[in-house]
Protein backbone atom coordinates (compact mmCIF):
# COMPACT_ATOMS: atom_id res chain seq x y z
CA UNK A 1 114.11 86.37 109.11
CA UNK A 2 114.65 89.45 106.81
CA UNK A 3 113.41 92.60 107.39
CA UNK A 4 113.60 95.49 105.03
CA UNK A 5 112.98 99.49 106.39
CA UNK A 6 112.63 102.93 104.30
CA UNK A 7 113.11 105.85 106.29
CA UNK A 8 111.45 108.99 105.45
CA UNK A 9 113.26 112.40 105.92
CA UNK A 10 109.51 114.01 107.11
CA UNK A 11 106.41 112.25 107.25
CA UNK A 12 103.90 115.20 108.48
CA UNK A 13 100.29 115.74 109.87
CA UNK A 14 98.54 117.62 106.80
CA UNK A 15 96.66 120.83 107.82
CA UNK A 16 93.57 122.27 105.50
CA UNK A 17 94.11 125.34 104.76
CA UNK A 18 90.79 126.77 103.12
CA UNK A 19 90.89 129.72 101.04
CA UNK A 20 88.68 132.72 99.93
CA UNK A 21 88.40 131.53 96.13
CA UNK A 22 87.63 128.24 97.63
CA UNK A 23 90.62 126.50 96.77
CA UNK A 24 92.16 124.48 99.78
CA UNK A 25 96.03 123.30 100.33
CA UNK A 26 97.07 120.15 101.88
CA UNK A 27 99.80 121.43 103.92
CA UNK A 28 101.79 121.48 107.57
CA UNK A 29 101.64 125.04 109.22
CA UNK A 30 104.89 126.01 110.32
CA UNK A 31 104.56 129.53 111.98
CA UNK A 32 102.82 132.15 111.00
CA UNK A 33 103.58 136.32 111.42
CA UNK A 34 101.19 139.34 110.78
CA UNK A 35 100.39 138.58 107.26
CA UNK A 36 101.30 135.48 106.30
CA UNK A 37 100.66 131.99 107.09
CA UNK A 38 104.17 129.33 106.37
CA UNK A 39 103.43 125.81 105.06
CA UNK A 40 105.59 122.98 104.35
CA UNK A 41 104.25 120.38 101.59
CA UNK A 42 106.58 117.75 99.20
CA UNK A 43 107.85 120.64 97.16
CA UNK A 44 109.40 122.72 100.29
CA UNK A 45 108.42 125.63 102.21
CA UNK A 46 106.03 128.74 100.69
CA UNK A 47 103.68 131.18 102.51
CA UNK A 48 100.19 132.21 101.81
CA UNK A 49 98.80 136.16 102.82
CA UNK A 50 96.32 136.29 105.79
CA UNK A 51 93.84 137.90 104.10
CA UNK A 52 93.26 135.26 101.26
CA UNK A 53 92.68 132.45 103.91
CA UNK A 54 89.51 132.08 105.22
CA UNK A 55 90.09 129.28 108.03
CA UNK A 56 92.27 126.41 108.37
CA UNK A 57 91.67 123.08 109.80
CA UNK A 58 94.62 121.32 112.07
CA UNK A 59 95.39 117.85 111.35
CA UNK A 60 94.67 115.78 115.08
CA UNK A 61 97.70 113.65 114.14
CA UNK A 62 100.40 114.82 115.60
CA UNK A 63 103.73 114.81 113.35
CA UNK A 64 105.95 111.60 112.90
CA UNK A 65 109.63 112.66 113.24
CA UNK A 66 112.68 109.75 113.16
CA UNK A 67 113.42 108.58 116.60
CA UNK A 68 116.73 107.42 115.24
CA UNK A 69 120.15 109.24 113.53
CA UNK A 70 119.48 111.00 110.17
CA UNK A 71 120.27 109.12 107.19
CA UNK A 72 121.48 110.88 103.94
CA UNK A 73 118.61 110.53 101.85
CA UNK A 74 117.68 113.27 104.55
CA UNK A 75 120.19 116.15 103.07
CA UNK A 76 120.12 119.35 104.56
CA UNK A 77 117.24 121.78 102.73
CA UNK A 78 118.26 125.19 101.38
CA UNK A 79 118.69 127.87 103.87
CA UNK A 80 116.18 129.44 102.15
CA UNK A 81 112.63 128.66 101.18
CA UNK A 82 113.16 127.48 97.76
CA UNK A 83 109.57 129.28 96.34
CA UNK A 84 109.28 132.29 96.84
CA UNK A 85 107.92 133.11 100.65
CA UNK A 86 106.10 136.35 98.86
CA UNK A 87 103.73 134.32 96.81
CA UNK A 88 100.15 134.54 97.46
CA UNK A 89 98.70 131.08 96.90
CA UNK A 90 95.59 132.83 96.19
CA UNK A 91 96.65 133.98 93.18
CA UNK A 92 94.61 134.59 90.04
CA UNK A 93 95.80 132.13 88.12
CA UNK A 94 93.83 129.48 90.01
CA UNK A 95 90.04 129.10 89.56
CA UNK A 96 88.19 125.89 90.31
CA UNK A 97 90.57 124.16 91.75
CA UNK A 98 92.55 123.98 88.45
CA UNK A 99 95.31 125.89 86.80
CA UNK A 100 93.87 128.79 84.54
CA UNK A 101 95.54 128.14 81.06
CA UNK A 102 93.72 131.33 79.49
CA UNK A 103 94.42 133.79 82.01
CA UNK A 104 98.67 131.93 81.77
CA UNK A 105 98.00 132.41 78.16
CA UNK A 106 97.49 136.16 78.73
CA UNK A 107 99.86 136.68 81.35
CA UNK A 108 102.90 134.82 78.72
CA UNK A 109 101.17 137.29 75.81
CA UNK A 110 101.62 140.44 77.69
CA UNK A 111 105.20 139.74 78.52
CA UNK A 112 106.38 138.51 75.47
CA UNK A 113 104.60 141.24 73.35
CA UNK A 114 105.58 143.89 76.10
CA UNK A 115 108.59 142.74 78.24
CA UNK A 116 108.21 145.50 81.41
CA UNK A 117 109.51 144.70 84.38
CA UNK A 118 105.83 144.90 85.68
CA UNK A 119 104.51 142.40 83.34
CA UNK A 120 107.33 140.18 83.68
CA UNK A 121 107.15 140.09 87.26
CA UNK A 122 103.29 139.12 86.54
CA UNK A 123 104.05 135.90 84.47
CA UNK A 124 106.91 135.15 86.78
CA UNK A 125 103.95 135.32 89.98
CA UNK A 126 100.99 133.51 87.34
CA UNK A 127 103.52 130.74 86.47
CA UNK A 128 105.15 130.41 90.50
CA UNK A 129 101.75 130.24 91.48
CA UNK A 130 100.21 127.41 89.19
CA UNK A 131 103.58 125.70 90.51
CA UNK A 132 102.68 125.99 93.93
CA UNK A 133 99.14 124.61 93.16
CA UNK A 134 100.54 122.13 91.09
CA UNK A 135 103.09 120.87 94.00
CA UNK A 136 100.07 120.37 95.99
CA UNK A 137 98.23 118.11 93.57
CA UNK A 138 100.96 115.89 93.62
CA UNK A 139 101.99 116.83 90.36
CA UNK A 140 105.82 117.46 90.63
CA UNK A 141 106.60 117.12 86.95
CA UNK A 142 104.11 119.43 86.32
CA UNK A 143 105.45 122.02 88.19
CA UNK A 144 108.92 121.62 86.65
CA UNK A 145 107.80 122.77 83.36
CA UNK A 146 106.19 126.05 84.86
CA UNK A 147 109.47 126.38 86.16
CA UNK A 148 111.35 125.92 83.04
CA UNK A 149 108.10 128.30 81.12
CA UNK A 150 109.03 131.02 83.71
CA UNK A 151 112.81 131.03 82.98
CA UNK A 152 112.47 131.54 79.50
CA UNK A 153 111.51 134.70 80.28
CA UNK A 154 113.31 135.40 83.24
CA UNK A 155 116.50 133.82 82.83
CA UNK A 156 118.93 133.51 86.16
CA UNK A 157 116.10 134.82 88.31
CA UNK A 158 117.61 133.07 91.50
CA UNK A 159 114.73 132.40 93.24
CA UNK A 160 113.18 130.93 90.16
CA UNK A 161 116.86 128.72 89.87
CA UNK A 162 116.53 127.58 93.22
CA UNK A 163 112.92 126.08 92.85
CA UNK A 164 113.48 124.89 89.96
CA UNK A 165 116.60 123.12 90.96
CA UNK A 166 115.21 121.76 94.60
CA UNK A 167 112.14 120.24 92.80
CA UNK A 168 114.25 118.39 90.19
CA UNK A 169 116.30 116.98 93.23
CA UNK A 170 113.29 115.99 94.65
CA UNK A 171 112.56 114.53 91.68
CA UNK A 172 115.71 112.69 91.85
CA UNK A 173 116.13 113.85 88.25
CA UNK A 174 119.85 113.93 89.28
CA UNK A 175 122.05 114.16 86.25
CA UNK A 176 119.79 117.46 85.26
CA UNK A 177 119.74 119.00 88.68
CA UNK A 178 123.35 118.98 88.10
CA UNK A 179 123.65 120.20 84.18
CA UNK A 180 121.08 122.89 85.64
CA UNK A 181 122.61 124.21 89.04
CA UNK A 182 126.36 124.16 88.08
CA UNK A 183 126.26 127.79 85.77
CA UNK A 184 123.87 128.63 88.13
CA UNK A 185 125.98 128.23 91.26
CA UNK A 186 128.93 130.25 89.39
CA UNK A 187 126.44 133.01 88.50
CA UNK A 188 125.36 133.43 92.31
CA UNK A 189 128.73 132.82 93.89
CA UNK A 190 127.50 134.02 97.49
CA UNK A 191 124.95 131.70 97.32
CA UNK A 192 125.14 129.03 99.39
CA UNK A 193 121.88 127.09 98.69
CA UNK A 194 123.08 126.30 94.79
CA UNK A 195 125.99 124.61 96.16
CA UNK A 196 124.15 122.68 98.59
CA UNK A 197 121.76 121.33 96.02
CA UNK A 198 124.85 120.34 93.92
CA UNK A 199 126.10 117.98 96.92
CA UNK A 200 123.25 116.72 97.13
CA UNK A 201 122.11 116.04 93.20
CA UNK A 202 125.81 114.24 93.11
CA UNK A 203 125.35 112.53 95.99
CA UNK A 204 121.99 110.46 94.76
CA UNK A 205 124.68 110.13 91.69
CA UNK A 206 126.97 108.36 94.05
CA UNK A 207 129.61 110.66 93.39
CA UNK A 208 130.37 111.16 96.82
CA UNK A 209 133.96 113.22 95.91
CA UNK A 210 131.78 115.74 94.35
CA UNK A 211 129.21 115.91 97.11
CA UNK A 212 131.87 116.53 99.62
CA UNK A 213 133.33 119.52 97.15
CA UNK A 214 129.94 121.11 96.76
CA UNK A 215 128.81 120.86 100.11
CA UNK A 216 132.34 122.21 101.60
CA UNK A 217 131.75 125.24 98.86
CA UNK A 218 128.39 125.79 100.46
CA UNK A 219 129.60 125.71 103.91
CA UNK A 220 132.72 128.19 103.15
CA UNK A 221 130.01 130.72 102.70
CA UNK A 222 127.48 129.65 105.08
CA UNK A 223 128.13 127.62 108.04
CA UNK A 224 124.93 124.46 108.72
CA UNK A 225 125.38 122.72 111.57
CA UNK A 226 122.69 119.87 109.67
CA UNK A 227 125.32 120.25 106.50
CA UNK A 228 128.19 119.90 108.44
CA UNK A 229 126.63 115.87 109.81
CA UNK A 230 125.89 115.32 106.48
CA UNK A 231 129.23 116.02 104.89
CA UNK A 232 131.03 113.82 107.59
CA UNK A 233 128.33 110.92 106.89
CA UNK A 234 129.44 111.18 103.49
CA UNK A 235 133.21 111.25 104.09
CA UNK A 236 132.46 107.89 105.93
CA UNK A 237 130.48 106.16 103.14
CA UNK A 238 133.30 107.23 100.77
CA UNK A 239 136.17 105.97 103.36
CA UNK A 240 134.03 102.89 103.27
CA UNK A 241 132.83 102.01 99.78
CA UNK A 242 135.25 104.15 97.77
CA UNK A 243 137.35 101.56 96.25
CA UNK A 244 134.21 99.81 95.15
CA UNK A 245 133.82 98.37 91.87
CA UNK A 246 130.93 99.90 89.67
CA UNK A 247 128.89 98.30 87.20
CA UNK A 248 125.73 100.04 84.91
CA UNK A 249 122.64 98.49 83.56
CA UNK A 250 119.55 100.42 81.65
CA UNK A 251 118.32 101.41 84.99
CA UNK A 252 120.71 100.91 87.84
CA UNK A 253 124.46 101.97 89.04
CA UNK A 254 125.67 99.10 91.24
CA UNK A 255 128.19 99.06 93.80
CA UNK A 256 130.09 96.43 95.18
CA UNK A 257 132.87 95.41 97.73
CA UNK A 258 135.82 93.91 95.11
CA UNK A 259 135.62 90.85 97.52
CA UNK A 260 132.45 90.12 95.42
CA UNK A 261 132.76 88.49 91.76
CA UNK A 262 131.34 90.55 88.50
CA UNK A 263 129.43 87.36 88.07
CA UNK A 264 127.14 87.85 91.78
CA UNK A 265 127.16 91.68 90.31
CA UNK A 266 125.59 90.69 86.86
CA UNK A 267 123.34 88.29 88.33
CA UNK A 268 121.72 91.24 90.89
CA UNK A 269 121.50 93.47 87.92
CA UNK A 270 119.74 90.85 85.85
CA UNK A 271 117.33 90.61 88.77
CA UNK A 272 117.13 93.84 89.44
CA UNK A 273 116.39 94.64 85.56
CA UNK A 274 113.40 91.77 85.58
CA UNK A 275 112.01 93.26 88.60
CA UNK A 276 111.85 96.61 87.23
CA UNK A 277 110.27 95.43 84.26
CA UNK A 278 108.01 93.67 86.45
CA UNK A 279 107.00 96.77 88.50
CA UNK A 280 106.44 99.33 85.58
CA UNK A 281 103.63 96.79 84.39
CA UNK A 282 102.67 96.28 88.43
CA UNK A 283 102.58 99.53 89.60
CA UNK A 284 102.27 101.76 86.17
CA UNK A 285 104.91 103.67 86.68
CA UNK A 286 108.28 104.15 85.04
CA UNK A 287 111.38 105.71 86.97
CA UNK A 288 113.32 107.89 85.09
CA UNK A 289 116.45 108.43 86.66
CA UNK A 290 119.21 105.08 87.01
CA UNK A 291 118.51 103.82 90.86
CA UNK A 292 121.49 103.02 92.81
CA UNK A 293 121.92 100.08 94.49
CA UNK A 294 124.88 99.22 96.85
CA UNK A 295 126.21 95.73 98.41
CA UNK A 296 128.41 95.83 101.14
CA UNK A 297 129.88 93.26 103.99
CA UNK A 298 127.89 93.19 106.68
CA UNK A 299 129.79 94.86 109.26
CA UNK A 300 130.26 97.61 106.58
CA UNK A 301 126.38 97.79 106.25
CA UNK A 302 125.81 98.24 110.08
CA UNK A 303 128.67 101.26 109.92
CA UNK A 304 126.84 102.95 107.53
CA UNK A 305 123.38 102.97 108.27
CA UNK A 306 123.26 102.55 112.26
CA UNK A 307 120.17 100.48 112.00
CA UNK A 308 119.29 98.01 114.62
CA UNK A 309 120.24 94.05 114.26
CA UNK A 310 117.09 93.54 112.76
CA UNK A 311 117.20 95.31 109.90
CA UNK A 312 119.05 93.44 106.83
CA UNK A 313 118.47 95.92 103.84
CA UNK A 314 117.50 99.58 103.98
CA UNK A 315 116.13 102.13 101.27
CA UNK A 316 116.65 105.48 101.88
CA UNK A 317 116.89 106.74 98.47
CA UNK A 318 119.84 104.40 97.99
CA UNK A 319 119.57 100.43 98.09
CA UNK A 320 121.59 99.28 100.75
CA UNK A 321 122.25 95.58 101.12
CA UNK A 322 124.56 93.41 103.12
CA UNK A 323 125.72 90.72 100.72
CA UNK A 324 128.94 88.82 103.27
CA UNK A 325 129.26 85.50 102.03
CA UNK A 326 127.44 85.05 99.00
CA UNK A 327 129.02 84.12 95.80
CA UNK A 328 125.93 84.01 93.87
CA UNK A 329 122.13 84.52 93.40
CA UNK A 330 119.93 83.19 95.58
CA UNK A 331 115.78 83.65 95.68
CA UNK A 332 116.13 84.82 98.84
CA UNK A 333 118.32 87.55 97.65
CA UNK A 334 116.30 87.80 94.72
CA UNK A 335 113.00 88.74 97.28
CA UNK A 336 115.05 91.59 98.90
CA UNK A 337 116.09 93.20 95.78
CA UNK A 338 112.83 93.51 94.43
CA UNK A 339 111.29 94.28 97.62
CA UNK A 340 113.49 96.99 98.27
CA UNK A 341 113.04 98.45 94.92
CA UNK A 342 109.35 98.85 95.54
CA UNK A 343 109.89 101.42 98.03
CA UNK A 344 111.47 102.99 95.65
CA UNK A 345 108.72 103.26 92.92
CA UNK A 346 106.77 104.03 95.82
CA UNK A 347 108.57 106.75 96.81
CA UNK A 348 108.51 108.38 93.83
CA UNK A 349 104.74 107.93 93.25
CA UNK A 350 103.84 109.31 96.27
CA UNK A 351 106.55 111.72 96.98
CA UNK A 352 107.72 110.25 99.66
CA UNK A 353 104.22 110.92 101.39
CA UNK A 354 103.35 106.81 101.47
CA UNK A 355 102.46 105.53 105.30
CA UNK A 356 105.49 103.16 106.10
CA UNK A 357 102.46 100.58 107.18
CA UNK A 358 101.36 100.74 103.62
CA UNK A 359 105.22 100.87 101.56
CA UNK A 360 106.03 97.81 104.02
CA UNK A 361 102.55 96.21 103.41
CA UNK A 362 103.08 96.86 99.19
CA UNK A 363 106.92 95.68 99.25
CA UNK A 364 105.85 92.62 101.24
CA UNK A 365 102.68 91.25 98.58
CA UNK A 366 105.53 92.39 95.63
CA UNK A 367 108.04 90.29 96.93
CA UNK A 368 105.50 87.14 97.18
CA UNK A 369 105.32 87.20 100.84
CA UNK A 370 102.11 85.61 102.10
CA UNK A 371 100.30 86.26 106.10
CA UNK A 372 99.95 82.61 105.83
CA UNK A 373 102.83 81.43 108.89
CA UNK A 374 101.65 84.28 111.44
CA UNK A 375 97.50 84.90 110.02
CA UNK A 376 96.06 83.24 113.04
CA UNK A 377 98.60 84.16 115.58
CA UNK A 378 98.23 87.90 114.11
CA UNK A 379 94.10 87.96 113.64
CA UNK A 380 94.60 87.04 117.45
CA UNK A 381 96.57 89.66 118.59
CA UNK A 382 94.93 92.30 116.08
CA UNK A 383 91.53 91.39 117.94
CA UNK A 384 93.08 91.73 121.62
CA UNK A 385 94.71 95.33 120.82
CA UNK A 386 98.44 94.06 121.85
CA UNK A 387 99.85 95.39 118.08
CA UNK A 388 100.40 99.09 117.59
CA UNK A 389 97.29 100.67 115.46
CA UNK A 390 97.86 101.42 111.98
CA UNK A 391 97.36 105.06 112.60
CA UNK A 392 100.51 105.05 114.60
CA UNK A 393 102.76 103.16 111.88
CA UNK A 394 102.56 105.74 109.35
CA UNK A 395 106.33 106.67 110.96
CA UNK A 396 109.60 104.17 110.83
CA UNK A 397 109.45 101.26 112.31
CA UNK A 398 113.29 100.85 113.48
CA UNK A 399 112.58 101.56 117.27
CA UNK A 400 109.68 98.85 117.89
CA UNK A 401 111.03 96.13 120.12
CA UNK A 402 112.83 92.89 118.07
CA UNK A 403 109.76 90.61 119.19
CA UNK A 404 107.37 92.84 117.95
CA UNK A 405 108.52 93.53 114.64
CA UNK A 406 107.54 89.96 112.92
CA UNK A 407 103.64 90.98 113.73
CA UNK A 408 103.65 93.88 112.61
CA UNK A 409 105.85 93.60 109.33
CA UNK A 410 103.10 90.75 108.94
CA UNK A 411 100.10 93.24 110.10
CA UNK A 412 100.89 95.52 107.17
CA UNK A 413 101.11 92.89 104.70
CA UNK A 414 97.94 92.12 106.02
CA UNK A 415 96.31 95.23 105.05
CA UNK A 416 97.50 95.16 101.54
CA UNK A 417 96.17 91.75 100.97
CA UNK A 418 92.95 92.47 102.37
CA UNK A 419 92.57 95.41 99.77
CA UNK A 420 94.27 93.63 97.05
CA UNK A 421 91.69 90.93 98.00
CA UNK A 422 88.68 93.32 98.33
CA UNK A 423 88.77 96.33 95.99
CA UNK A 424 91.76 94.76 93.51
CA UNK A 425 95.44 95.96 92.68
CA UNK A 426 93.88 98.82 90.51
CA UNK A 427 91.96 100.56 93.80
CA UNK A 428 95.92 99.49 95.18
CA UNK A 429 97.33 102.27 92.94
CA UNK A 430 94.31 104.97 92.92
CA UNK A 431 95.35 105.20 96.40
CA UNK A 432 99.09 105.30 95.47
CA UNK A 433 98.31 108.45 93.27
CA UNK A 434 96.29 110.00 95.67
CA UNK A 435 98.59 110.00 98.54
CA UNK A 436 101.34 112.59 96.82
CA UNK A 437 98.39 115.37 97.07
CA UNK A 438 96.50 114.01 100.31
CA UNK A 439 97.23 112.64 103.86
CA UNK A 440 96.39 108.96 104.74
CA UNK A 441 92.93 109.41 106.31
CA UNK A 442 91.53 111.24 103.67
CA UNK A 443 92.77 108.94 100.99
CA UNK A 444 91.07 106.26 103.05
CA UNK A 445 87.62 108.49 103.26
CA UNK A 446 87.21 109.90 99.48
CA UNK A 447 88.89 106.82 98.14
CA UNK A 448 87.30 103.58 100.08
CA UNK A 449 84.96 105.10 102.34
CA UNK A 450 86.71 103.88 105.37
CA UNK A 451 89.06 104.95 108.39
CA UNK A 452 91.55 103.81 110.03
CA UNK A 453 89.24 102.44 112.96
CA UNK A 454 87.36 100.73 109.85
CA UNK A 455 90.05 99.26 108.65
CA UNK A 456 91.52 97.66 111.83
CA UNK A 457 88.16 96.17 112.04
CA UNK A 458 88.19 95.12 108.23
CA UNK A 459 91.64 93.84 108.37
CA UNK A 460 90.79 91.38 111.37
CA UNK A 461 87.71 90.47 110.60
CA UNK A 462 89.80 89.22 107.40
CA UNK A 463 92.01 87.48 109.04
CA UNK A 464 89.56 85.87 111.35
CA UNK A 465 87.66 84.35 107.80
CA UNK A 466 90.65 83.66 106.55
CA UNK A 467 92.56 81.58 108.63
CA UNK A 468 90.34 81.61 111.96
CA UNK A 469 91.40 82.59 115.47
């Protein structure tokens, strides 16, 4: 039986952080010092003052971290913050929990009709700060463009460059990252954080020569121990899948051992193209940026990704699939490719912030998998307490023992068809949306009025009408 996995780089316990102005972030705390507070969210690290936080509320969850090696969708972050660590979260610019377009308006007005250094430095602050807020809304693209505003007027402002250039990686807006950072990276020649996010903007392009370059720049002025793993991981993927052949479609680079015909490679990118299609009507959502997708022999796949037996595709910002023997098409095939190109609408819908219970759950019903062959065996087991909660599978599931993995591949599918079933595919993606601003259990609260207790109990007491016990 198939299995397919996508690793996250950092799926973390959000923290409240309540403000003064009555604003609140959905953040992790890092550390802290004498006047400011350090948070990590989907757009990177920034800090907040002290004295514009009036409490904040730690998340019981303790953080999921990878029990297994890194992968390379998890590249080494900037050495520095890549917003500004000075920026006070409680800035002006946000009132009611919105963006303040007038007092922006003002801010742009003064500096374009007075360019000081003092007013300039303003904007730059108004503008970094509705980016900040904006990052924590789960509104990425959003954020971009208060970037871009901001340069206008302070062109080559490195920390503005770096932010800018970070979130469009993120983004996996690739090709731009790279049209973007390249001047940039000559202009700041000591700085080793432009270089890095070169590597990595070419590596999601699959050019892996000039992800090696770029990275090896950035070390020459900086050594990373983290940079240093991911430049030899790279070196081995290129020693590996270098000689590939390469074919394009409207929305996919694919990769391919030369063993394999152009025909099985025009076939999968067919497929691929249909499911796509299929998806952006699915899951309203289109991905901008081509998706790359990469078929190797099997022993060449286990080399690569280190993943246990069990796994037979991976996502982790790439597609990854072991193709050894096949000459052709197959539906079975057909079911990984588009299952494994749900995580990756879902990962860019959610930021990478989706539970791996409910991206599993999601690929699973999109692929046209059904609970049917394991409902009573699973409503069983669900109702004893022998299968791991769904609270605890928000993390990977690569180190769960091989027996247990068919339950609860089929527990998480479970979950999506009982909410498909109950509140409809539209609920589905409300909670899709909502989870790039909010962690799991409040999604749950403000969304369905449930919990995670609530919805062990829904889920079996689905499968128990369903298909008895």
């Amino acid at each position: 039986m198939w299995f397919g996995v996508l690793l996250f780089p950092s799926l973390i316990a959000a923290d409240v952080i309540y403000l003064k102005n009555g604003n609140k972030i959905h953040a992790q705390v890092i550390k802290e010092d004498e006047k400011q507070i350090f948070l990590e969210s989907g757009g990177g690290e920034f800090a907040v003052s002290k004295s514009s936080v009036d409490h904040v509320v730690k998340s019981d969850a303790p953080a999921a971290t990878p029990a297994t090696p890194r992968l390379n969708r998890d590249i080494p972050l900037p050495l520095t913050p890549p917003v500004d660590s000075t920026l006070d979260a409680a800035s002006p610019v946000i009132h009611n929990d919105a963006v303040d377009e007038a007092y922006l308006a003002r801010l742009t007005d003064d500096a374009s009709t007075h360019p000081t250094p003092d007013n300039l430095h303003k904007l730059k602050q108004g503008l970094q700060g509705a980016a900040v807020f904006l990052i924590s809304k789960g509104q990425p693209e959003a954020a971009i463009a208060a970037y871009r505003e901001a340069l206008k007027y302070l062109p080559h402002d490195q920390a503005l460059d770096l932010a800018l250039g970070y979130l469009l990686w993120k983004q996996e807006h690739y090709s731009e990252a790279v049209e973007f950072l390249l001047p940039e990276a000559d202009r700041f020649p000591r700085a080793p954080d432009f270089r890095l996010l070169l590597g990595s903007a070419y590596y999601g392009m699959e050019d892996l020569d000039q992800a090696i370059a770029q990275w090896n720049k950035a070390l020459a002025i900086a050594d990373n121990p983290q940079l240093r793993d991911a430049v030899a991981k790279a070196q081995r993927e290129r020693d590996v899948s270098g000689s590939y052949s390469e074919i394009r479609s409207e929305h996919f680079l694919l990769r391919y051992d030369g063993q394999h015909n152009d025909r099985l490679g025009t076939e999968i990118l067919n497929s691929l193209e249909g499911s796509f299609q299929d998806l952006v009507l699915d899951l309203n959502y289109t991905p901008s940026d081509p998706i790359v997708v990469i078929l190797y022999p099997n022993q060449a796949f286990r080399d690569i990704t280190r993943m246990p037996t069990w796994v037979g595709a991976l996502n982790d910002g790439k597609i990854r699939i072991p193709v050894s023997g096949l000459t052709q098409m197959t539906p079975k095939l057909a079911q990984i490719l588009r299952h494994e190109l749900t995580h990756s609408f879902v990962r860019l819908i959610t930021l990478g912030r989706c539970p791996v219970w409910f991206n599993e759950g999601l690929a699973q019903l999109e692929e046209g998998a059904s609970t049917a062959t394991l409902g009573s065996r699973l409503g069983r087991e669900i109702a004893a307490g022998s299968l791991p909660l769904y609270s605890s599978l928000e993390g990977p599931f690569v180190n769960l023992p091989a027996d247990q993995v068919p339950l609860v591949y089929a527990k998480s599918l479970a979950a999506l068809e009982y909410l498909r079933d109950d509140v409809g595919m539209g609920e589905i993606l409300k909670l899709l949306q909502l989870m790039s601003s909010e962690d799991m259990g409040t999604v749950l609260h403000d969304e369905i009025r449930s919990d995670y207790p609530g919805l062990e109990q829904d889920v079996g007491n689905y499968l128990a009408k369903k298909y008895g016990q």
